[in-house]
N, C-alpha and C. Protein backbone atom coordinates (compact mmCIF):
# COMPACT_ATOMS: atom_id res chain seq x y z
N UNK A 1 -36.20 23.43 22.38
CA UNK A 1 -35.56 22.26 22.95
C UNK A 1 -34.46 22.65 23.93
N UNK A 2 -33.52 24.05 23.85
CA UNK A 2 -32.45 24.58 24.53
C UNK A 2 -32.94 24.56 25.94
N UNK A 3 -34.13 25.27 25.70
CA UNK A 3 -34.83 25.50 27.39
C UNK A 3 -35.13 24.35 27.84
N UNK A 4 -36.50 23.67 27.09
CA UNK A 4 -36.52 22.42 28.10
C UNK A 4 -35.15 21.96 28.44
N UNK A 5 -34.36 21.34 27.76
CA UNK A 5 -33.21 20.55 27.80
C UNK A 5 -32.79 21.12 29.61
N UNK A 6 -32.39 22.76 29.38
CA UNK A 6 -31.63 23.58 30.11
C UNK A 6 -32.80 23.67 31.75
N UNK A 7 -34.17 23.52 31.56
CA UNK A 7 -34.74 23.61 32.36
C UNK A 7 -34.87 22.45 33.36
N UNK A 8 -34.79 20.93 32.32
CA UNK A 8 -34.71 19.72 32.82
C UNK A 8 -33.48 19.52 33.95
N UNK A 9 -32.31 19.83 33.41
CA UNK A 9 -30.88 19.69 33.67
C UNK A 9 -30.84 20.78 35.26
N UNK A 10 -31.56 21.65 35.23
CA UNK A 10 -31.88 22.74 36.81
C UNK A 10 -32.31 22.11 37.75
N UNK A 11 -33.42 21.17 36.80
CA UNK A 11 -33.99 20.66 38.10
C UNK A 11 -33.60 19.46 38.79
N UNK A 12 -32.74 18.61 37.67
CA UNK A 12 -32.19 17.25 38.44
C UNK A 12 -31.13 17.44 39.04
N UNK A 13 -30.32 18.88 39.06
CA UNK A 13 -29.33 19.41 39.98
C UNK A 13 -29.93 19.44 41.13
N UNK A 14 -31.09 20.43 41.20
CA UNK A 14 -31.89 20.83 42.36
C UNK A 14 -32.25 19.63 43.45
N UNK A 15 -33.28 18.47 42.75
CA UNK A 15 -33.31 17.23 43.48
C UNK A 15 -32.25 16.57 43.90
N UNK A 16 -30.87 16.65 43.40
CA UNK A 16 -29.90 16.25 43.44
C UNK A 16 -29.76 16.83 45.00
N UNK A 17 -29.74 18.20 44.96
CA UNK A 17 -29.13 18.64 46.06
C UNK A 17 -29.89 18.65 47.12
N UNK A 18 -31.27 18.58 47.10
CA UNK A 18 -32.13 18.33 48.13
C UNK A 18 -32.14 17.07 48.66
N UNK A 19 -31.71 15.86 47.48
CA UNK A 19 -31.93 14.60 48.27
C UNK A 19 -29.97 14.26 48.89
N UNK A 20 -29.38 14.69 48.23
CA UNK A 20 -28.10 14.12 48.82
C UNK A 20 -26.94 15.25 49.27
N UNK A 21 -28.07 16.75 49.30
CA UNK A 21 -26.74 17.73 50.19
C UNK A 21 -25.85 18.74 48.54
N UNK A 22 -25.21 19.41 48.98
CA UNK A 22 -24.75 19.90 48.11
C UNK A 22 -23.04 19.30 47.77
N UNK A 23 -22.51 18.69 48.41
CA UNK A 23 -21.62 18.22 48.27
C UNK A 23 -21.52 16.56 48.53
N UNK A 24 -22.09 16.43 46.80
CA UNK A 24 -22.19 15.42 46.81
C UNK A 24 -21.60 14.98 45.11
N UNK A 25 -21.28 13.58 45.03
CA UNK A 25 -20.69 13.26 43.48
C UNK A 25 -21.84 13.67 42.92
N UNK A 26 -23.13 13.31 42.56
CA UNK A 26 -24.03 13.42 41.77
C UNK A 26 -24.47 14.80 41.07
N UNK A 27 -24.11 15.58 42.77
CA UNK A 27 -24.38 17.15 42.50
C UNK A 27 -23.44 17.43 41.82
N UNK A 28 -21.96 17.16 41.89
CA UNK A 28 -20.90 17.53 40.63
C UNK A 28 -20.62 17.37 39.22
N UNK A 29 -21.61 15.69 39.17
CA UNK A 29 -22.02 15.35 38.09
C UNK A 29 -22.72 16.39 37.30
N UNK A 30 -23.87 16.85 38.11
CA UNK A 30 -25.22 17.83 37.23
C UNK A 30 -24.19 19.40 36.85
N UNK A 31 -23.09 19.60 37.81
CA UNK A 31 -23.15 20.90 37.51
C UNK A 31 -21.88 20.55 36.01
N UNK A 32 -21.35 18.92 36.07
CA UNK A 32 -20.76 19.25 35.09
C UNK A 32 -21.28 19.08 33.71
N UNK A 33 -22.34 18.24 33.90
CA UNK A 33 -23.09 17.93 33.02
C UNK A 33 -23.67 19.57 32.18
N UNK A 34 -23.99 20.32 33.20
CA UNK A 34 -24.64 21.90 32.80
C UNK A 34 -23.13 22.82 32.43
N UNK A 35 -21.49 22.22 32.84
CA UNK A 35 -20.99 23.32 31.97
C UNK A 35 -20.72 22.35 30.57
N UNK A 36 -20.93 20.99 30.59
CA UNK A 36 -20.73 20.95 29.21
C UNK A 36 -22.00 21.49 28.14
N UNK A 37 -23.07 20.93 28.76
CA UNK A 37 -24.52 21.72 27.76
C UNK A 37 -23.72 22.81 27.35
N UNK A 38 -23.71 24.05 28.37
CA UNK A 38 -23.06 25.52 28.57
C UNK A 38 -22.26 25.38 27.26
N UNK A 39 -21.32 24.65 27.29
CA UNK A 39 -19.73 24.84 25.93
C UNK A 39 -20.64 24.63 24.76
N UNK A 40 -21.39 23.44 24.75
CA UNK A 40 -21.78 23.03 23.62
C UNK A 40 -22.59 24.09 22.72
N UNK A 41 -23.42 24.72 23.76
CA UNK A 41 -24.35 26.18 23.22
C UNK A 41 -23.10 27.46 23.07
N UNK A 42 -22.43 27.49 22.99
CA UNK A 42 -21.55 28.24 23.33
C UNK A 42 -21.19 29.33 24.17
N UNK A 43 -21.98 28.68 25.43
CA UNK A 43 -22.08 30.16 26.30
C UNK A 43 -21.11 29.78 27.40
N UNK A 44 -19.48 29.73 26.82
CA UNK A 44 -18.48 29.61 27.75
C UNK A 44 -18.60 30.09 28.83
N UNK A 45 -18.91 31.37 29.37
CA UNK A 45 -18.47 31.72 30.48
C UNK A 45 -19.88 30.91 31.17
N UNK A 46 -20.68 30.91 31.10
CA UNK A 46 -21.91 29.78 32.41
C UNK A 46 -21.22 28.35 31.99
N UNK A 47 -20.58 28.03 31.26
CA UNK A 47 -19.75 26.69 31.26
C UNK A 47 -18.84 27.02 31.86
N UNK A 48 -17.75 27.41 32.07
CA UNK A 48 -16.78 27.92 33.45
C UNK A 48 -17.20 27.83 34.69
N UNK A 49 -18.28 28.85 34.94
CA UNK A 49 -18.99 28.40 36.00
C UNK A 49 -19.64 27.46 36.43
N UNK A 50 -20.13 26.74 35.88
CA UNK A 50 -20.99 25.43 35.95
C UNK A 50 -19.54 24.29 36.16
N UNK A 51 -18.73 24.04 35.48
CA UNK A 51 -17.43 23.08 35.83
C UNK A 51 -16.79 23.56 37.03
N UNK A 52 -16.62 25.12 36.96
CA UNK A 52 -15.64 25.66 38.30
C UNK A 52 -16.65 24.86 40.10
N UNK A 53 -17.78 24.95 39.67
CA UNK A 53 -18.94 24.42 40.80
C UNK A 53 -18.61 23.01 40.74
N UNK A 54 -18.49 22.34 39.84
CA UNK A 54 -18.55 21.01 40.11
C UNK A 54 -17.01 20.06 40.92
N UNK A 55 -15.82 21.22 39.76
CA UNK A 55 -14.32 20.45 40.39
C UNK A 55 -14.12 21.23 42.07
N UNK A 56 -15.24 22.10 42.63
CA UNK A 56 -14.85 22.53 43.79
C UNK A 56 -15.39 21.28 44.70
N UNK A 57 -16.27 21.01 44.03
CA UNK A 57 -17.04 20.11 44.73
C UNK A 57 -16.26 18.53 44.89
N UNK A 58 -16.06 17.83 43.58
CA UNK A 58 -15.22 17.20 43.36
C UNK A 58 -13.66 17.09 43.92
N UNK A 59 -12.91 18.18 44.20
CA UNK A 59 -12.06 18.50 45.24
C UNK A 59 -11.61 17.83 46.47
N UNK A 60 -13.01 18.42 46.43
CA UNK A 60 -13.28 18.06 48.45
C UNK A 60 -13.67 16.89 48.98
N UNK A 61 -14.02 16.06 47.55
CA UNK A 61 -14.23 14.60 48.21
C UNK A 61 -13.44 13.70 47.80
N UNK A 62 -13.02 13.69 46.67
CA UNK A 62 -11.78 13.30 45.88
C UNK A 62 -10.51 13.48 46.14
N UNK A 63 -9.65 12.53 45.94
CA UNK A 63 -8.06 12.92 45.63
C UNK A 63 -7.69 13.72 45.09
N UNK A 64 -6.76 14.66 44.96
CA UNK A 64 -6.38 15.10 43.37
C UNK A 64 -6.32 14.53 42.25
N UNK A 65 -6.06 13.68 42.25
CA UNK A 65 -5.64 12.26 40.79
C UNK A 65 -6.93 11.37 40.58
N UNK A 66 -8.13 11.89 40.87
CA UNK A 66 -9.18 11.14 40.54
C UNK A 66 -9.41 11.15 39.08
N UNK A 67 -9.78 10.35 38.60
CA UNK A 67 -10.07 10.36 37.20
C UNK A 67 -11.30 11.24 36.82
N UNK A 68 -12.66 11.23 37.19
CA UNK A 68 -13.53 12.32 37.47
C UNK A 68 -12.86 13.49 37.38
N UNK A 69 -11.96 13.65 38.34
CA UNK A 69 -11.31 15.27 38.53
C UNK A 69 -10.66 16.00 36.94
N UNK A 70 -9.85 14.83 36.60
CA UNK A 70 -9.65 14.77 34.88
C UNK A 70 -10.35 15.29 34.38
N UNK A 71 -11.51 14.56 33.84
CA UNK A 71 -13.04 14.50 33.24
C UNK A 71 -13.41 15.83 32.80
N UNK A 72 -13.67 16.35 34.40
CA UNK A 72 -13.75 17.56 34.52
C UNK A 72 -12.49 18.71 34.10
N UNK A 73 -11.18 18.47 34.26
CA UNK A 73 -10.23 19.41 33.40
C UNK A 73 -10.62 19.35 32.21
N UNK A 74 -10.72 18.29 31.45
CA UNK A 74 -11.01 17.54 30.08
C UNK A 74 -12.04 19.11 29.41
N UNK A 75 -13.21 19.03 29.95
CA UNK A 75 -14.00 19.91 30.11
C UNK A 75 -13.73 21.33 29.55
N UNK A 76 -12.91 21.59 30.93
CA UNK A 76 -12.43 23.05 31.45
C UNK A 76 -11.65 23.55 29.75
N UNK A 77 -10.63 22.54 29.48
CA UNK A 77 -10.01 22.21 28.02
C UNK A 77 -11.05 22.47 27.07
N UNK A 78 -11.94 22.27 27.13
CA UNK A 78 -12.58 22.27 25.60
C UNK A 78 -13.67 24.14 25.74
N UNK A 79 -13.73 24.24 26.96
CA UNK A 79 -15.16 25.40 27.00
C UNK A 79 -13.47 26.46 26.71
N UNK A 80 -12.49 26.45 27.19
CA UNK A 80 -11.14 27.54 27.19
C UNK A 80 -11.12 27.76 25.57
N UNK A 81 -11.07 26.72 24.86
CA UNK A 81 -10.82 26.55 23.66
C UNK A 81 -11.64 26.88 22.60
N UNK A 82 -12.75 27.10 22.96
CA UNK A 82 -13.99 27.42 22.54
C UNK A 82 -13.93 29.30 22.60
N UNK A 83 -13.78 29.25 23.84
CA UNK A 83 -13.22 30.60 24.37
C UNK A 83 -12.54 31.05 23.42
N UNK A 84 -11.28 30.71 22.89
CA UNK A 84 -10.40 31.13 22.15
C UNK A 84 -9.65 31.76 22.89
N UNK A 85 -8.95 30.27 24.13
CA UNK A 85 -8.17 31.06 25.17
C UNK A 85 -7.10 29.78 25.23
N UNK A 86 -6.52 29.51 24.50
CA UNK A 86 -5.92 28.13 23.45
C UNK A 86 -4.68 27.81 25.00
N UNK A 87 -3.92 28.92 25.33
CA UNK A 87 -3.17 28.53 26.66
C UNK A 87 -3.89 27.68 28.09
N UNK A 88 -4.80 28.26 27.92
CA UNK A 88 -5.56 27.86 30.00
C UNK A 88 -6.07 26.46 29.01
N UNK A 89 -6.50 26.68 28.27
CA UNK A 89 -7.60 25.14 27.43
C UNK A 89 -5.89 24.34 27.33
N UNK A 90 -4.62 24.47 26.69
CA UNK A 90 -3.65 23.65 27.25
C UNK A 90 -3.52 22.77 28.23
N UNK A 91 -3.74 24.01 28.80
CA UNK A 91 -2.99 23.68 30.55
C UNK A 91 -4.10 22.83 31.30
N UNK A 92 -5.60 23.01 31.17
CA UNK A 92 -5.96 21.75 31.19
C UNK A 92 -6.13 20.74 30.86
N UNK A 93 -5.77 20.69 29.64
CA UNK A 93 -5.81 19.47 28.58
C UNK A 93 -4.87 18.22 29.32
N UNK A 94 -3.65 18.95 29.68
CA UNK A 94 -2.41 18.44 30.10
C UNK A 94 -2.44 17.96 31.37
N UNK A 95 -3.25 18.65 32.64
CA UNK A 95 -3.71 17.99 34.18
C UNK A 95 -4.27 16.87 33.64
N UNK A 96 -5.56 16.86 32.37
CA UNK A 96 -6.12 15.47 32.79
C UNK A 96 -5.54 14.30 32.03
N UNK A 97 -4.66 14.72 30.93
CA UNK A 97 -3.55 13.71 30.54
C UNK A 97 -2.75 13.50 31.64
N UNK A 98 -1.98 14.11 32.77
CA UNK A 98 -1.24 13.26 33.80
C UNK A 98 -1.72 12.65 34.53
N UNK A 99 -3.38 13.47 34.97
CA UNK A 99 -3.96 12.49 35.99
C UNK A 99 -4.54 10.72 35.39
N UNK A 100 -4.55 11.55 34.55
CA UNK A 100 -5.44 9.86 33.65
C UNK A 100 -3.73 8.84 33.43
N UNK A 101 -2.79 9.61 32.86
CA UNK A 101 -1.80 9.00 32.50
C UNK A 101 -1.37 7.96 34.18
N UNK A 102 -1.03 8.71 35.22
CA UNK A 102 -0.82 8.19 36.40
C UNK A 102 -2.05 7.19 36.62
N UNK A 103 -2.94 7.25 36.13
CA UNK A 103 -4.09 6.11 37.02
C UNK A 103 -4.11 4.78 36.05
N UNK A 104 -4.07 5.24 34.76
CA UNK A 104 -4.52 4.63 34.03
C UNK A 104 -3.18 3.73 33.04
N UNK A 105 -1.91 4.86 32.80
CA UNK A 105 -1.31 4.34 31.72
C UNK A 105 -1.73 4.95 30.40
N UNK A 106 -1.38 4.73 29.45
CA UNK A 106 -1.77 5.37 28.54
C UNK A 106 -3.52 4.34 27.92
N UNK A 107 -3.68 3.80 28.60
CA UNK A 107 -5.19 2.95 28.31
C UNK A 107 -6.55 3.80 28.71
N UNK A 108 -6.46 4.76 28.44
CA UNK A 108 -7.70 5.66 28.73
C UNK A 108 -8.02 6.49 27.35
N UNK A 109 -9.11 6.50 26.81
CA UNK A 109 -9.57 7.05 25.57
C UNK A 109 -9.87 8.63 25.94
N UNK A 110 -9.75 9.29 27.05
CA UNK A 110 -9.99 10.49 26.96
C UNK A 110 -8.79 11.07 27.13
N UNK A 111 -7.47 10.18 27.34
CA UNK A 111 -5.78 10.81 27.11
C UNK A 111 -6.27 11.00 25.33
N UNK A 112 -6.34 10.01 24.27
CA UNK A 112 -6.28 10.06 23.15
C UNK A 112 -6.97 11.27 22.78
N UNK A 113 -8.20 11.59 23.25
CA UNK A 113 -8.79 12.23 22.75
C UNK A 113 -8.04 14.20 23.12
N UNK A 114 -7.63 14.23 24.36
CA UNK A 114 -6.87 15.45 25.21
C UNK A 114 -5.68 15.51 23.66
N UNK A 115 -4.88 14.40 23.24
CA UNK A 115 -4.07 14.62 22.43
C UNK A 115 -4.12 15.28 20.96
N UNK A 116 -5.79 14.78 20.90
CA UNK A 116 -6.05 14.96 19.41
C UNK A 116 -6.50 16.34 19.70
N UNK A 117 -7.21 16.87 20.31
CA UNK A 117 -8.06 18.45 20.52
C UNK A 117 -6.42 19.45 20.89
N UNK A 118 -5.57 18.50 21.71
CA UNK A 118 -4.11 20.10 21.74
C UNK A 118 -3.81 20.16 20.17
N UNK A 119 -3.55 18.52 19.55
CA UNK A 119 -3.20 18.67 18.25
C UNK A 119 -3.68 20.13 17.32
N UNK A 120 -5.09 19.80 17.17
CA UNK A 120 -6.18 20.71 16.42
C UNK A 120 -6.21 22.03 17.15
N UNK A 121 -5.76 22.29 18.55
CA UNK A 121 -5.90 23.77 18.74
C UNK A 121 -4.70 24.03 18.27
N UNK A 122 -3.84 23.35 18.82
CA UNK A 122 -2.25 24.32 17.94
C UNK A 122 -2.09 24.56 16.48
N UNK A 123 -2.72 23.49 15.80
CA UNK A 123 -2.52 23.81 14.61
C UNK A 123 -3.48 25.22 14.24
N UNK A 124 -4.61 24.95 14.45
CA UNK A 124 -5.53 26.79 14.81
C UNK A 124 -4.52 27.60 15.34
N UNK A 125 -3.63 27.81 15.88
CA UNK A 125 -2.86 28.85 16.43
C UNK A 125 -1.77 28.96 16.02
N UNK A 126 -1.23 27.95 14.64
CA UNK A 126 -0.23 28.00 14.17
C UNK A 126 0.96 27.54 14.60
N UNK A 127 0.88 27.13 15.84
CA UNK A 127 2.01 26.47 16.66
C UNK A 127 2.32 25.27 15.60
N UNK A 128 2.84 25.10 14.96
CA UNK A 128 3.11 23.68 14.83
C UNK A 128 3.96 22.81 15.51
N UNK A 129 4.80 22.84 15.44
CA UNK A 129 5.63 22.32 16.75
C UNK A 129 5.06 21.66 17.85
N UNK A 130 4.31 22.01 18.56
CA UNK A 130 3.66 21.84 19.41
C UNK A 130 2.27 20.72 19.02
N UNK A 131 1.96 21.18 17.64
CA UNK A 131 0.77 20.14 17.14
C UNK A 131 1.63 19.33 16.33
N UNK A 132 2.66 18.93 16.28
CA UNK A 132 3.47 17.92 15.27
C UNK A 132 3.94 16.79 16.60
N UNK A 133 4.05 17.63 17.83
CA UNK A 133 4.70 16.67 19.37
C UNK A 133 3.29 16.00 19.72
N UNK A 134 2.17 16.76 19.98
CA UNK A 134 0.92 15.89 20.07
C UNK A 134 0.03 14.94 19.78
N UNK A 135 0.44 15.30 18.07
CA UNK A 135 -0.14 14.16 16.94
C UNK A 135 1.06 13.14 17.20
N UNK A 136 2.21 13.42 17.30
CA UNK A 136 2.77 12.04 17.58
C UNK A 136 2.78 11.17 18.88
N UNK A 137 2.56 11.42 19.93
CA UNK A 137 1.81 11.15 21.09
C UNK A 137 0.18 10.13 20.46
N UNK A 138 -0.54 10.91 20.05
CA UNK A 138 -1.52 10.74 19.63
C UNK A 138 -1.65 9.17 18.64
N UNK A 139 -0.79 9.51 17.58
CA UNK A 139 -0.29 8.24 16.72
C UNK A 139 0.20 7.29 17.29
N UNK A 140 1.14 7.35 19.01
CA UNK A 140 1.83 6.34 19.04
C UNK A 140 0.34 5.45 20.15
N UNK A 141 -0.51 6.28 20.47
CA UNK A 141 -1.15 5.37 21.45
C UNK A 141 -2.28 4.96 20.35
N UNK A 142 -2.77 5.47 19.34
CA UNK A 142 -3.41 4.70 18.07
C UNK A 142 -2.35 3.64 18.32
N UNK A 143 -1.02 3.57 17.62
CA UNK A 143 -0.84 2.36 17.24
C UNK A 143 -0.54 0.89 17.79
N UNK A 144 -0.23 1.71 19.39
CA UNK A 144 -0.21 0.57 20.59
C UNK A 144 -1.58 -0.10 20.99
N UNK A 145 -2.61 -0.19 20.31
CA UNK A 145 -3.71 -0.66 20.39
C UNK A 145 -4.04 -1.85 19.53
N UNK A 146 -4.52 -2.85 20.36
CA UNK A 146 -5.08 -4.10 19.52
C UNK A 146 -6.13 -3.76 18.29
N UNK A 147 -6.28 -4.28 17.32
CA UNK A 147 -7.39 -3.97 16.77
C UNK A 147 -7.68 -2.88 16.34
N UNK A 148 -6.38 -1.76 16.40
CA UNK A 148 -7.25 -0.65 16.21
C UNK A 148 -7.63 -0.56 13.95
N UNK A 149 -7.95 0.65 14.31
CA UNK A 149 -8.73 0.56 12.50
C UNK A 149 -7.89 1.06 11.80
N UNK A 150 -7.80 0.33 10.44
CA UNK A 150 -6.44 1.31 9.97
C UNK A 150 -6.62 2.42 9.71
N UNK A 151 -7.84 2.89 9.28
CA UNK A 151 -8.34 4.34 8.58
C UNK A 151 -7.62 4.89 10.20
N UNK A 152 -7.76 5.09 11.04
CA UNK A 152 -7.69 6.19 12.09
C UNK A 152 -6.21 6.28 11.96
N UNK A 153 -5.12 5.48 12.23
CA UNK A 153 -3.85 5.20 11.68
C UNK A 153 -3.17 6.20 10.58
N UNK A 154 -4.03 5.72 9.44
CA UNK A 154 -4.01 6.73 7.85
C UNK A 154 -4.19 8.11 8.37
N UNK A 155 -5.57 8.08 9.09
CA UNK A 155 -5.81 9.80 9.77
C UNK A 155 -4.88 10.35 9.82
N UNK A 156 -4.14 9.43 11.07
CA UNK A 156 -3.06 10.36 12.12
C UNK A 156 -1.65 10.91 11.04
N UNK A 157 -1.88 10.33 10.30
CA UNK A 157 -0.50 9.95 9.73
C UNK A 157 -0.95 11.53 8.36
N UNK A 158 -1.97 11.70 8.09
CA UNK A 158 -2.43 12.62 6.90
C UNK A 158 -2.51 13.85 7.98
N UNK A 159 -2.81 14.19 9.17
CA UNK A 159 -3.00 15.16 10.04
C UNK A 159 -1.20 15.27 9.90
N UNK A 160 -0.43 14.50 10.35
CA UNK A 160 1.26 15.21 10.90
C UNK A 160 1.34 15.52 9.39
N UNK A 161 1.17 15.47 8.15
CA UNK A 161 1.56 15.46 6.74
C UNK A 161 1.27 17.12 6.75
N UNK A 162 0.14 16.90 7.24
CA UNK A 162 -0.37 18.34 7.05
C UNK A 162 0.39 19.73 8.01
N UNK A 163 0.45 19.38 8.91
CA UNK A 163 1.74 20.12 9.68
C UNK A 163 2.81 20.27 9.34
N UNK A 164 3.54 19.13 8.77
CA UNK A 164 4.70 19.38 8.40
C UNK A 164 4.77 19.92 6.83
N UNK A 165 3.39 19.99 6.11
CA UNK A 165 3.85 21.54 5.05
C UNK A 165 3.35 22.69 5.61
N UNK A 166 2.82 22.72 6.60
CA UNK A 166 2.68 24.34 7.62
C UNK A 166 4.08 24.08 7.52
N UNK A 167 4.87 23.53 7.81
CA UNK A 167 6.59 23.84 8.66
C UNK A 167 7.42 23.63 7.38
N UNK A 168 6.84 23.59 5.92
CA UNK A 168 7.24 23.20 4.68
C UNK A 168 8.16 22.59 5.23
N UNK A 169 8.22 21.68 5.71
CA UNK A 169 9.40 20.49 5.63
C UNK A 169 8.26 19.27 4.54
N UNK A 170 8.62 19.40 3.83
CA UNK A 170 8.22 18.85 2.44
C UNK A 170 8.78 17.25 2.29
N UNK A 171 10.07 16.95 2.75
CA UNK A 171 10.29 15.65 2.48
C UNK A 171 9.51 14.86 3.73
N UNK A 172 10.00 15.69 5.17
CA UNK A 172 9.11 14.87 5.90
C UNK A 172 7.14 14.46 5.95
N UNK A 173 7.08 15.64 4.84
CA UNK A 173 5.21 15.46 4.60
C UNK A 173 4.86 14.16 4.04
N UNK A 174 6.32 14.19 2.87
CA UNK A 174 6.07 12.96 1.78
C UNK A 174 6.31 11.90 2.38
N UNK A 175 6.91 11.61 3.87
CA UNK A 175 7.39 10.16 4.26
C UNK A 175 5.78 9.88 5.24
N UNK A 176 5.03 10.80 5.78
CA UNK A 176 3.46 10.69 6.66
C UNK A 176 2.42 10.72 5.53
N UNK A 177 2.86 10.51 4.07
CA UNK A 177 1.89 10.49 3.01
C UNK A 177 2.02 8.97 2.33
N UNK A 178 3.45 8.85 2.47
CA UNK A 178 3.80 7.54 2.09
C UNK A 178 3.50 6.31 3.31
N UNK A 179 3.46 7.18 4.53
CA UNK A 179 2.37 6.02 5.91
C UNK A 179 1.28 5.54 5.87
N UNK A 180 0.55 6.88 5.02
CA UNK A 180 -0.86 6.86 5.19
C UNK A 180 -1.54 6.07 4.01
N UNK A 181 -0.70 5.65 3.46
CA UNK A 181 -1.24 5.03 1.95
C UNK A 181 -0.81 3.49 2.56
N UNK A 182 -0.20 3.20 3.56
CA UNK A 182 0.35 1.65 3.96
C UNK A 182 -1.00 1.01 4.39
């Protein structure tokens, strides 16, 4: 299924580029579409390449602050991280939180999501600090939401609990344990 999948995905790049040029959205689409396949199989580095092709492309027709352009950091963030290269996967995490933040406000589900993945890499790297500032970011745009569910709420609130006995601060665990039960 890897191949077909991987063979399918070659060729609607290919038509892509024959019918609308190589610098085109669609063509940036396919190549980003092929570095996420790429992350997902875990073959980071042809996912690097496959996104590095698409935001060049994307670049040049785009603003800087396109939301797409995001999309694509978003990306770059998760194949780095995968990598087990937890800084550069940061540092894009964080372009497509400002670009999305500037377009959007905090009303974009792939800021939430940029928040929750720095959360979970820092805590993998032991940073806590850094994953205790994110999850709360994270919690406050959960809770500025209509409707949202309480379980995800409880989540957020059992994730900072859990950081803060990495940082044995123990009373503050018990006050994100005593949230999560509200």
């Amino acid at each position: 299924e890897y191949k077909m999948a991987l063979e399918y995905m070659t060729k609607a790049l290919e038509i892509r580029k024959t019918i609308s040029g190589s610098n085109h959205p669609e063509v940036a689409s396919s190549y980003n579409d092929l570095g996420v396949f790429y992350k997902d199989r875990e073959d980071c580095e042809m996912a690097l390449v496959s996104l590095g092709q698409a935001l060049e492309i994307q670049q040049s027709i785009y603003e800087s602050n396109h939301p797409v352009i995001a999309n694509t950091y978003a990306n770059f963030g998760m194949s780095y991280w995968k990598q087990g290269d937890s800084e550069k996967a940061l540092q894009y995490f964080s372009k497509a939180v400002e670009i999305l933040h500037g377009t959007y406000g905090n009303k974009h589900p792939l800021i939430e999501n940029c928040y929750r993945w720095m959360t979970d890499m820092c805590i993998e790297q032991k940073q806590y600090e850094n994953a205790f500032k994110f999850s709360l970011k994270y919690l406050e745009l959960q809770s500025s939401k209509d409707g949202v569910y309480p379980g995800v709420i409880a989540n957020c609130n059992i994730k900072i609990k859990i950081i803060h006995i990495f940082m044995k601060d123990y009373k503050q665990a018990l006050t994100y344990i005593m949230k999560a039960a509200e």
